[in-house]
C-alpha atoms as a PDB file:
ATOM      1  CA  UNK A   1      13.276 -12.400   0.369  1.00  0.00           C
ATOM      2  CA  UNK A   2      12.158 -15.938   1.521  1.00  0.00           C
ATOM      3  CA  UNK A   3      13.579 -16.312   5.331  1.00  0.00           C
ATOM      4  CA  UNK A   4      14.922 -19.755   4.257  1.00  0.00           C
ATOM      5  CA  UNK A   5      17.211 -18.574   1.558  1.00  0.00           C
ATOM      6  CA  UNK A   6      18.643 -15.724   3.590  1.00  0.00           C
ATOM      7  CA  UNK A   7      19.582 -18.455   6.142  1.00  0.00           C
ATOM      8  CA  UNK A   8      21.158 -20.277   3.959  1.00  0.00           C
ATOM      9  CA  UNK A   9      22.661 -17.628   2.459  1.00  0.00           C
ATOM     10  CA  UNK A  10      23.763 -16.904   5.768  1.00  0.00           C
ATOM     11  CA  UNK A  11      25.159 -20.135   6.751  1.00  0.00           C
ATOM     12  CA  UNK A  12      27.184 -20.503   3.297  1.00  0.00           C
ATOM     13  CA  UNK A  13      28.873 -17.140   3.591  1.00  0.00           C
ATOM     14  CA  UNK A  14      30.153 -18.171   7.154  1.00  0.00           C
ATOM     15  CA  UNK A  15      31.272 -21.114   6.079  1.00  0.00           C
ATOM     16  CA  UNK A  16      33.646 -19.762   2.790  1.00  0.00           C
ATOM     17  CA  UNK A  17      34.728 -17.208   5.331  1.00  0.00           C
ATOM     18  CA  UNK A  18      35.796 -19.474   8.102  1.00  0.00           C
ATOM     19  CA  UNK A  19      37.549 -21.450   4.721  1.00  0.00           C
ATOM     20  CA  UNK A  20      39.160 -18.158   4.124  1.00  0.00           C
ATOM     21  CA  UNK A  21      40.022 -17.822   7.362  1.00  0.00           C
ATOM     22  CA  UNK A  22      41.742 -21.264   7.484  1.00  0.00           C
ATOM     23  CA  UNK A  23      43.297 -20.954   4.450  1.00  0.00           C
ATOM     24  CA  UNK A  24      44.810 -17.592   5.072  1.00  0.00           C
ATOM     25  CA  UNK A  25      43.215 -15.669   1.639  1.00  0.00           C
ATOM     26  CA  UNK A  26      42.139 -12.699   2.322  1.00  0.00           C
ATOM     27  CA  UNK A  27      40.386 -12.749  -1.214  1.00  0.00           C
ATOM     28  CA  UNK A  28      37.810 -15.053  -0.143  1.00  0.00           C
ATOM     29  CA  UNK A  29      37.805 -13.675   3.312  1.00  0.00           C
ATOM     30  CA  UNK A  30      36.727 -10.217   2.757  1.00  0.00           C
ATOM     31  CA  UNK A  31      33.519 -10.609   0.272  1.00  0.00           C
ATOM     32  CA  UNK A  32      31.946 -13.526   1.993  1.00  0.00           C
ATOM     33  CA  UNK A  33      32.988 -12.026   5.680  1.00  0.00           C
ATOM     34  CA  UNK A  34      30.494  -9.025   4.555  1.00  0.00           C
ATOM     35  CA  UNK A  35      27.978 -11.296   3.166  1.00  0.00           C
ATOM     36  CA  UNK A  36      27.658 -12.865   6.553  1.00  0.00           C
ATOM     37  CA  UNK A  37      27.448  -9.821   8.688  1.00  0.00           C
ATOM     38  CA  UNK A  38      24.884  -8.996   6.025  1.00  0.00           C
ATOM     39  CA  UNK A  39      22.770 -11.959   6.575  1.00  0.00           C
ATOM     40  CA  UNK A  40      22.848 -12.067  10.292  1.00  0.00           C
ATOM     41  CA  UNK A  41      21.813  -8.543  10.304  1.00  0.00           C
ATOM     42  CA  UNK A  42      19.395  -9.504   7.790  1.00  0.00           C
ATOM     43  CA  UNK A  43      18.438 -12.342  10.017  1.00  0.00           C
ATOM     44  CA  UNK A  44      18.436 -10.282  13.264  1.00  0.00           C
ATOM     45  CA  UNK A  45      15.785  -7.810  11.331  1.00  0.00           C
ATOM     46  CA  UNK A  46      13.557 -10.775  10.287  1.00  0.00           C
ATOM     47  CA  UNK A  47      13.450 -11.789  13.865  1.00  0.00           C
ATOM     48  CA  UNK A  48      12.614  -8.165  15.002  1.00  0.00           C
ATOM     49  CA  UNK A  49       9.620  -7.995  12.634  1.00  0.00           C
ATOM     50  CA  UNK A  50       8.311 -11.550  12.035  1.00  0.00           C
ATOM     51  CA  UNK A  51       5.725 -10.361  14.820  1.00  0.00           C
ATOM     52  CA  UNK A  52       4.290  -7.226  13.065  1.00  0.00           C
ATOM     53  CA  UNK A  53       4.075  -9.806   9.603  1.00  0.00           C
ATOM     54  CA  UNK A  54       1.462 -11.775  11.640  1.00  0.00           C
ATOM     55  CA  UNK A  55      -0.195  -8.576  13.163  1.00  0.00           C
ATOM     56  CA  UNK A  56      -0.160  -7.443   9.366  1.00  0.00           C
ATOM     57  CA  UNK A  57      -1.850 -10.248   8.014  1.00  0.00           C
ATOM     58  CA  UNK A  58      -4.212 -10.477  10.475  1.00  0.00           C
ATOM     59  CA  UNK A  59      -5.567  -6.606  10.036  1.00  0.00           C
ATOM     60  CA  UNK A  60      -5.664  -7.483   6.267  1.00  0.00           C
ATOM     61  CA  UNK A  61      -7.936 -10.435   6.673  1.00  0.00           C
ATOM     62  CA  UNK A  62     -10.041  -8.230   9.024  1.00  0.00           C
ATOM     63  CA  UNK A  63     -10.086  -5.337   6.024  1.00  0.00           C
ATOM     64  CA  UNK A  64     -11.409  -8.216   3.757  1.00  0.00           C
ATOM     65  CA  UNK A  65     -14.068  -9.865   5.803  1.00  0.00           C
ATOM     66  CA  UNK A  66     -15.363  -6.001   6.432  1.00  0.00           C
ATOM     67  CA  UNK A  67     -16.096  -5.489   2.683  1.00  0.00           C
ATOM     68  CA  UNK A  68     -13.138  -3.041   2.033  1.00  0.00           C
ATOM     69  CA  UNK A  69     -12.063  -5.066  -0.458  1.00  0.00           C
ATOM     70  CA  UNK A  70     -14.368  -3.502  -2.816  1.00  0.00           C
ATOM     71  CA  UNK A  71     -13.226  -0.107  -2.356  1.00  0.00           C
ATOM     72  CA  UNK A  72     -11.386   1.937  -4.902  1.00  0.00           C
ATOM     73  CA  UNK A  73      -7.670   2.175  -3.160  1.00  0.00           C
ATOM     74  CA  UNK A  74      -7.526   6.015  -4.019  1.00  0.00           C
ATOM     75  CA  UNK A  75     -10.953   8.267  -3.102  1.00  0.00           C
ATOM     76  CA  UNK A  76     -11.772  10.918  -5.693  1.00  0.00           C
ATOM     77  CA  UNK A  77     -11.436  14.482  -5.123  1.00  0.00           C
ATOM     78  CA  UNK A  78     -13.879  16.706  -4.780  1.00  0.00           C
ATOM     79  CA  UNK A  79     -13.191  18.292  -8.163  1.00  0.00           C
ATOM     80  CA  UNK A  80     -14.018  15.044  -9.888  1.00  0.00           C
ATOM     81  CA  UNK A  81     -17.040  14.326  -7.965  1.00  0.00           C
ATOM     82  CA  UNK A  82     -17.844  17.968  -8.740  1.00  0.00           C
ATOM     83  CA  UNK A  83     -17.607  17.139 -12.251  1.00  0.00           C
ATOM     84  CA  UNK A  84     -19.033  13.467 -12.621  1.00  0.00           C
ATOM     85  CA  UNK A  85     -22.708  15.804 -10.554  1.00  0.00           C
ATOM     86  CA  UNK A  86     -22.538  18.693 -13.476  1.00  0.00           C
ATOM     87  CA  UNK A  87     -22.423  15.620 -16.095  1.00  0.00           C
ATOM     88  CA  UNK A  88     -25.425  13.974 -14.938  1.00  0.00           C
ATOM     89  CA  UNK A  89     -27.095  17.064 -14.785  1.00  0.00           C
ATOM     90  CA  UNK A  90     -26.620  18.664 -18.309  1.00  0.00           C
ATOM     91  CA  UNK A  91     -27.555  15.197 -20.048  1.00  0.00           C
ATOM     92  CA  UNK A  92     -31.444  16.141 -17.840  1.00  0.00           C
END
């Protein structure tokens, strides 16, 4: 989730719960009291790992200017390359 609308997310549920608060309705107070202990802990995680998003990126871009882009993302087994030698040879 984009870090801007979890702040904002945030900043909205602490303001209907200090509303609640004022106002005395526990209705209000209770759902949107959560919601804002869920986005500051939400916040308080993106803060924790907005460095290993930039190491991320970085090792990525390294993968990419190395050629590994090119790469199938699974290697075969060695049944299948097994296989894919016995077909070349029986077509000999």
């Amino acid at each position: 989730m984009p870090f801007w609308l979890t702040f904002f997310l945030f900043l909205s549920g602490g303001i209907w719960t200090l509303y609640a608060i004022l106002m005395h309705d526990i209705f209000l107070g209770v759902p949107c009291g959560m919601g804002f202990l869920l986005g500051a802990a939400q916040l308080v995680l993106y803060g924790m790992y907005r460095r290993n998003a930039k190491a991320l990126r970085n090792y990525s871009s390294d993968l990419l200017e190395q050629g590994w882009s090119n790469q199938p993302p699974i290697a075969a087994s060695h049944e299948e390359e097994r296989c894919n030698d016995t077909k070349g040879q029986d077509d000999t």
